[in-house]
Protein backbone atom coordinates (compact mmCIF):
# COMPACT_ATOMS: atom_id res chain seq x y z
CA UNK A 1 12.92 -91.54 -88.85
CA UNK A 2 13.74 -90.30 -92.89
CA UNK A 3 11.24 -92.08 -94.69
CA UNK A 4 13.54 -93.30 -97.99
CA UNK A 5 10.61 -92.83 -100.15
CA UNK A 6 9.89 -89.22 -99.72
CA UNK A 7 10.83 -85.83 -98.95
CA UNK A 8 9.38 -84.31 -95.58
CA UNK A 9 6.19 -82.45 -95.88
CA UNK A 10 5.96 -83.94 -99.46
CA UNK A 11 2.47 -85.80 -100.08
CA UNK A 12 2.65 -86.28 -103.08
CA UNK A 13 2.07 -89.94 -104.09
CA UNK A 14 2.00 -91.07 -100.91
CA UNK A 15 -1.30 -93.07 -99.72
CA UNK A 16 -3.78 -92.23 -96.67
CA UNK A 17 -2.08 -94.19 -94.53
CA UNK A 18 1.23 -92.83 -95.20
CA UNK A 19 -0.11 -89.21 -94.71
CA UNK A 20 -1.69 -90.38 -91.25
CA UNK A 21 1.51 -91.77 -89.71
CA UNK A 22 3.93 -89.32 -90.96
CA UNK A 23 3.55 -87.30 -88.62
CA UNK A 24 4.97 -90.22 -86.08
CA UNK A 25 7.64 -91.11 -88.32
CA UNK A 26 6.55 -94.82 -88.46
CA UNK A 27 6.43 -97.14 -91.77
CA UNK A 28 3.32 -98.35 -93.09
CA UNK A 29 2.64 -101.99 -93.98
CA UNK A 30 3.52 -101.43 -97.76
CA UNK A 31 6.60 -99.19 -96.82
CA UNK A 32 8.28 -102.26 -94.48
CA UNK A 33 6.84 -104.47 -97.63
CA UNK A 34 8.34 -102.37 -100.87
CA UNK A 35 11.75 -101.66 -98.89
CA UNK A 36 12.11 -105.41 -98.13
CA UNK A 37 11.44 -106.72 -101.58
CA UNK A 38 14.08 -103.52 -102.86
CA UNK A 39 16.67 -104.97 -100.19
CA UNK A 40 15.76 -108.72 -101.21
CA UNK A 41 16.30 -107.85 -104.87
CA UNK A 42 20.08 -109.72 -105.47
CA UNK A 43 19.06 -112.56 -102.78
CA UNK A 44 16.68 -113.66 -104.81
CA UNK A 45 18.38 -112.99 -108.25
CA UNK A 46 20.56 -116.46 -106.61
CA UNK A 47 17.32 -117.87 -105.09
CA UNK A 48 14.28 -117.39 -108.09
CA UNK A 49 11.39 -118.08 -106.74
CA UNK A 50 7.58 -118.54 -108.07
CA UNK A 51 6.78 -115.42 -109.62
CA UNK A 52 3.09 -116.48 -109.76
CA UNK A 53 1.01 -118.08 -107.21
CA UNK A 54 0.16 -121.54 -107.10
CA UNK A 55 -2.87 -122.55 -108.38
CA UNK A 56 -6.02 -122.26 -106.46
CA UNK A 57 -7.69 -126.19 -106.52
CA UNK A 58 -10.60 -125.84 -108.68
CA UNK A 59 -13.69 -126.03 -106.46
CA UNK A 60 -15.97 -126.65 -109.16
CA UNK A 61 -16.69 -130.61 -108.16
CA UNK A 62 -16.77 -129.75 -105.08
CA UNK A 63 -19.25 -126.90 -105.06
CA UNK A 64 -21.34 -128.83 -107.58
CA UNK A 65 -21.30 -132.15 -104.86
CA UNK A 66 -22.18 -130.16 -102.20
CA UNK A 67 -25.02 -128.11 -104.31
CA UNK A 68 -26.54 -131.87 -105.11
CA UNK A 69 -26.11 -133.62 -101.91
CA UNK A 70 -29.24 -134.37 -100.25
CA UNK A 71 -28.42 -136.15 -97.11
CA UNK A 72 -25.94 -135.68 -93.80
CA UNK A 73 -23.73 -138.23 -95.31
CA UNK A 74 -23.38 -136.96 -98.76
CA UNK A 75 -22.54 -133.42 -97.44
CA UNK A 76 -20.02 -135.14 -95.10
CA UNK A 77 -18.12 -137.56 -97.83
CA UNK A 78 -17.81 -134.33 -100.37
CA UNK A 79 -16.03 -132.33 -97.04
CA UNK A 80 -14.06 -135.55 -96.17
CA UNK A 81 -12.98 -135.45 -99.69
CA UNK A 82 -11.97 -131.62 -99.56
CA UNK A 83 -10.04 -131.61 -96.61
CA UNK A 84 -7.89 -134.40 -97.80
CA UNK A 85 -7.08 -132.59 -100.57
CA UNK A 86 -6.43 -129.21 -98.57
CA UNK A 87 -4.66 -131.02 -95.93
CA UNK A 88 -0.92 -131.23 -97.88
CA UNK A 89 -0.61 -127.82 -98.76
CA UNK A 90 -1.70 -126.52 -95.52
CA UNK A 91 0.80 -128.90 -93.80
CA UNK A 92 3.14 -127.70 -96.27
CA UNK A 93 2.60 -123.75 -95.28
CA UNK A 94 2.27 -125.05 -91.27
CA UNK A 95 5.90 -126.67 -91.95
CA UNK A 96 7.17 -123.67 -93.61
CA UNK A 97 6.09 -121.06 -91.37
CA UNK A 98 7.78 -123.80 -88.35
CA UNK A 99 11.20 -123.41 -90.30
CA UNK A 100 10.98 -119.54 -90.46
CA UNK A 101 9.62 -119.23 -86.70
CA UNK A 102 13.17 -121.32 -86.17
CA UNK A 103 15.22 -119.55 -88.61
CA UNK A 104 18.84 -118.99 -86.90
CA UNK A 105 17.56 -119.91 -83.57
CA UNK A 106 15.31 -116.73 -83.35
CA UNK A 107 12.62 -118.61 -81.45
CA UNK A 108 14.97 -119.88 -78.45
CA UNK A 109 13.75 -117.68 -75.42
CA UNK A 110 11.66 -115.60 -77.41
CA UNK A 111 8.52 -113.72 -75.69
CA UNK A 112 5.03 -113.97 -75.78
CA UNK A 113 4.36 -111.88 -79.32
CA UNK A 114 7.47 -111.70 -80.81
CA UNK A 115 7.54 -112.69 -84.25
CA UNK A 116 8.65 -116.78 -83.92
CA UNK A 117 6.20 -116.80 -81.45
CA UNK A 118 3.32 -115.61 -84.09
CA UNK A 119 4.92 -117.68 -86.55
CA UNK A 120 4.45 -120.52 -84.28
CA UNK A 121 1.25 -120.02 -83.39
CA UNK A 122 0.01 -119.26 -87.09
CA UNK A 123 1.64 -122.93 -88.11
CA UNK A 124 -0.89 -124.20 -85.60
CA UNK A 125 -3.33 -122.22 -86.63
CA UNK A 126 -3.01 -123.14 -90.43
CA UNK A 127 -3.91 -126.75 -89.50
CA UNK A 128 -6.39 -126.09 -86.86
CA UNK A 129 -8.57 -125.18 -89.83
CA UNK A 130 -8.52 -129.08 -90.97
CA UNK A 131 -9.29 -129.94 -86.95
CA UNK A 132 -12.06 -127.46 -87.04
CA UNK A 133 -13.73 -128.17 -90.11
CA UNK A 134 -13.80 -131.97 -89.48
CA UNK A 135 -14.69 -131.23 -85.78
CA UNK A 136 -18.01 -129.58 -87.16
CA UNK A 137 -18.19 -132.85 -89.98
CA UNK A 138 -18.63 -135.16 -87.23
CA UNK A 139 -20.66 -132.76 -85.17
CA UNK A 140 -23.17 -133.32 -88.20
CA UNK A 141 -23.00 -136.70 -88.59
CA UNK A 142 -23.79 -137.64 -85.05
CA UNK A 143 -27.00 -135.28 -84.96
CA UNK A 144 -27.99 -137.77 -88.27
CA UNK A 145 -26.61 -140.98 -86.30
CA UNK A 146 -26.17 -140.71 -82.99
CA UNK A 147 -28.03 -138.23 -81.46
CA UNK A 148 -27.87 -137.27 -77.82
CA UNK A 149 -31.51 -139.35 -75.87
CA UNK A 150 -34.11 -137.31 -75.25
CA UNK A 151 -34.19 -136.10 -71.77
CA UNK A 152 -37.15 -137.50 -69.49
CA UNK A 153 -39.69 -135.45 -69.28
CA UNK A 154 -40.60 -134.76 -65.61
CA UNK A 155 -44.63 -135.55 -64.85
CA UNK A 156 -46.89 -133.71 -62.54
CA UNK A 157 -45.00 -135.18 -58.96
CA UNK A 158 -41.84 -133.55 -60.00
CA UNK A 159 -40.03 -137.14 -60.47
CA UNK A 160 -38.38 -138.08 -63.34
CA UNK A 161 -40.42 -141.23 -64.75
CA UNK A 162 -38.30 -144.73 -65.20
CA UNK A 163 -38.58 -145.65 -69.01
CA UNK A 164 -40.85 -148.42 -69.69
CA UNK A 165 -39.42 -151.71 -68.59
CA UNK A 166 -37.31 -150.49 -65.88
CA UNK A 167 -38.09 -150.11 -62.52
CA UNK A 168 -39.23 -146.68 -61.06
CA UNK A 169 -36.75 -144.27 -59.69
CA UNK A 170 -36.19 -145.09 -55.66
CA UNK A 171 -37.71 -142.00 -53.82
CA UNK A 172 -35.57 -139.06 -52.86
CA UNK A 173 -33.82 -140.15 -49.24
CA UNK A 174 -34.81 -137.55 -46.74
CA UNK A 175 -31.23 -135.62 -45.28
CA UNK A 176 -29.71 -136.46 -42.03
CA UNK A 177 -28.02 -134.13 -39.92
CA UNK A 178 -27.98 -130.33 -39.13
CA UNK A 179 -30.00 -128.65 -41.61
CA UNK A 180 -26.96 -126.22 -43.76
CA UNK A 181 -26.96 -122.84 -43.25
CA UNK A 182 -27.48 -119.75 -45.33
């Protein structure tokens, strides 16, 4: 392959990584990137899009919430609070990255790691963030609310003891039949 961007045996402003896989005649990351924006140049002349990137949500209240909260259920409303606000624009970039895994079809009979199929599976991805988060939310609300019992603690005989107010545990029943085999 002719890299586009330089002359063979010619380092000079080329990067590391460039250097490293000229010798296999391979693009780099930013190569496949810069030729793609060159080539995308008049397409997007007709289609302008955001030069800049959207605003990040200021975290500020958030942050400051969190820094004040004292209790399970303070730290859980401000995270409630956060991942409804998160949970549009990552639906947003899950819905995009959908369209472009479908783009002209591409994805019908498409392999295991072919580019719909990461596509795909980074749309699912982009949300399983809001599943995870409040997955670990809830986690910390039951420990405050609902924790799991206490399990029995086992006495000298090696039998369980009943709580109080219930009857003891019946006795183990001895086994019938041909003792099992190694």
């Amino acid at each position: 392959m002719h890299h586009p961007d330089f002359e063979l045996y010619d380092n000079v402003g080329r990067d590391a990584e460039q250097i490293a896989v000229a010798h296999f005649g391979i693009a780099t990351r930013d190569d496949l990137l810069r030729w793609a924006k060159r080539d995308a140049e008049p397409f997007l002349a007709e289609h302008p899009l955001p030069d800049e990137p959207r605003p990040s949500p200021d975290l500020a209240p958030y942050l400051a919430a969190l820094g004040a909260a004292q209790t399970p259920a303070e730290v859980s409303a401000v995270t409630q609070h956060l991942l409804d606000a998160a949970e549009p624009v990552l639906r947003a970039v899950s819905d995009y990255l959908v369209a472009a895994a479908q783009w002209r079809g591409q994805n019908h009979g498409a392999e295991k790691g072919s580019p719909p199929k990461l596509l795909m599976e980074a749309a699912g991805r982009s949300l399983s963030v809001l599943a995870i988060a409040d997955e670990a939310d809830l986690a910390l609300l039951h420990a405050e609310y609902d924790p799991a019992p206490a399990p029995p603690k086992t006495p000298a005989s090696g039998r369980p003891q009943a709580p109080s107010g219930l009857p003891p545990a019946p006795p183990p029943t001895p086994r019938t039949g041909p003792a099992p085999g190694r």
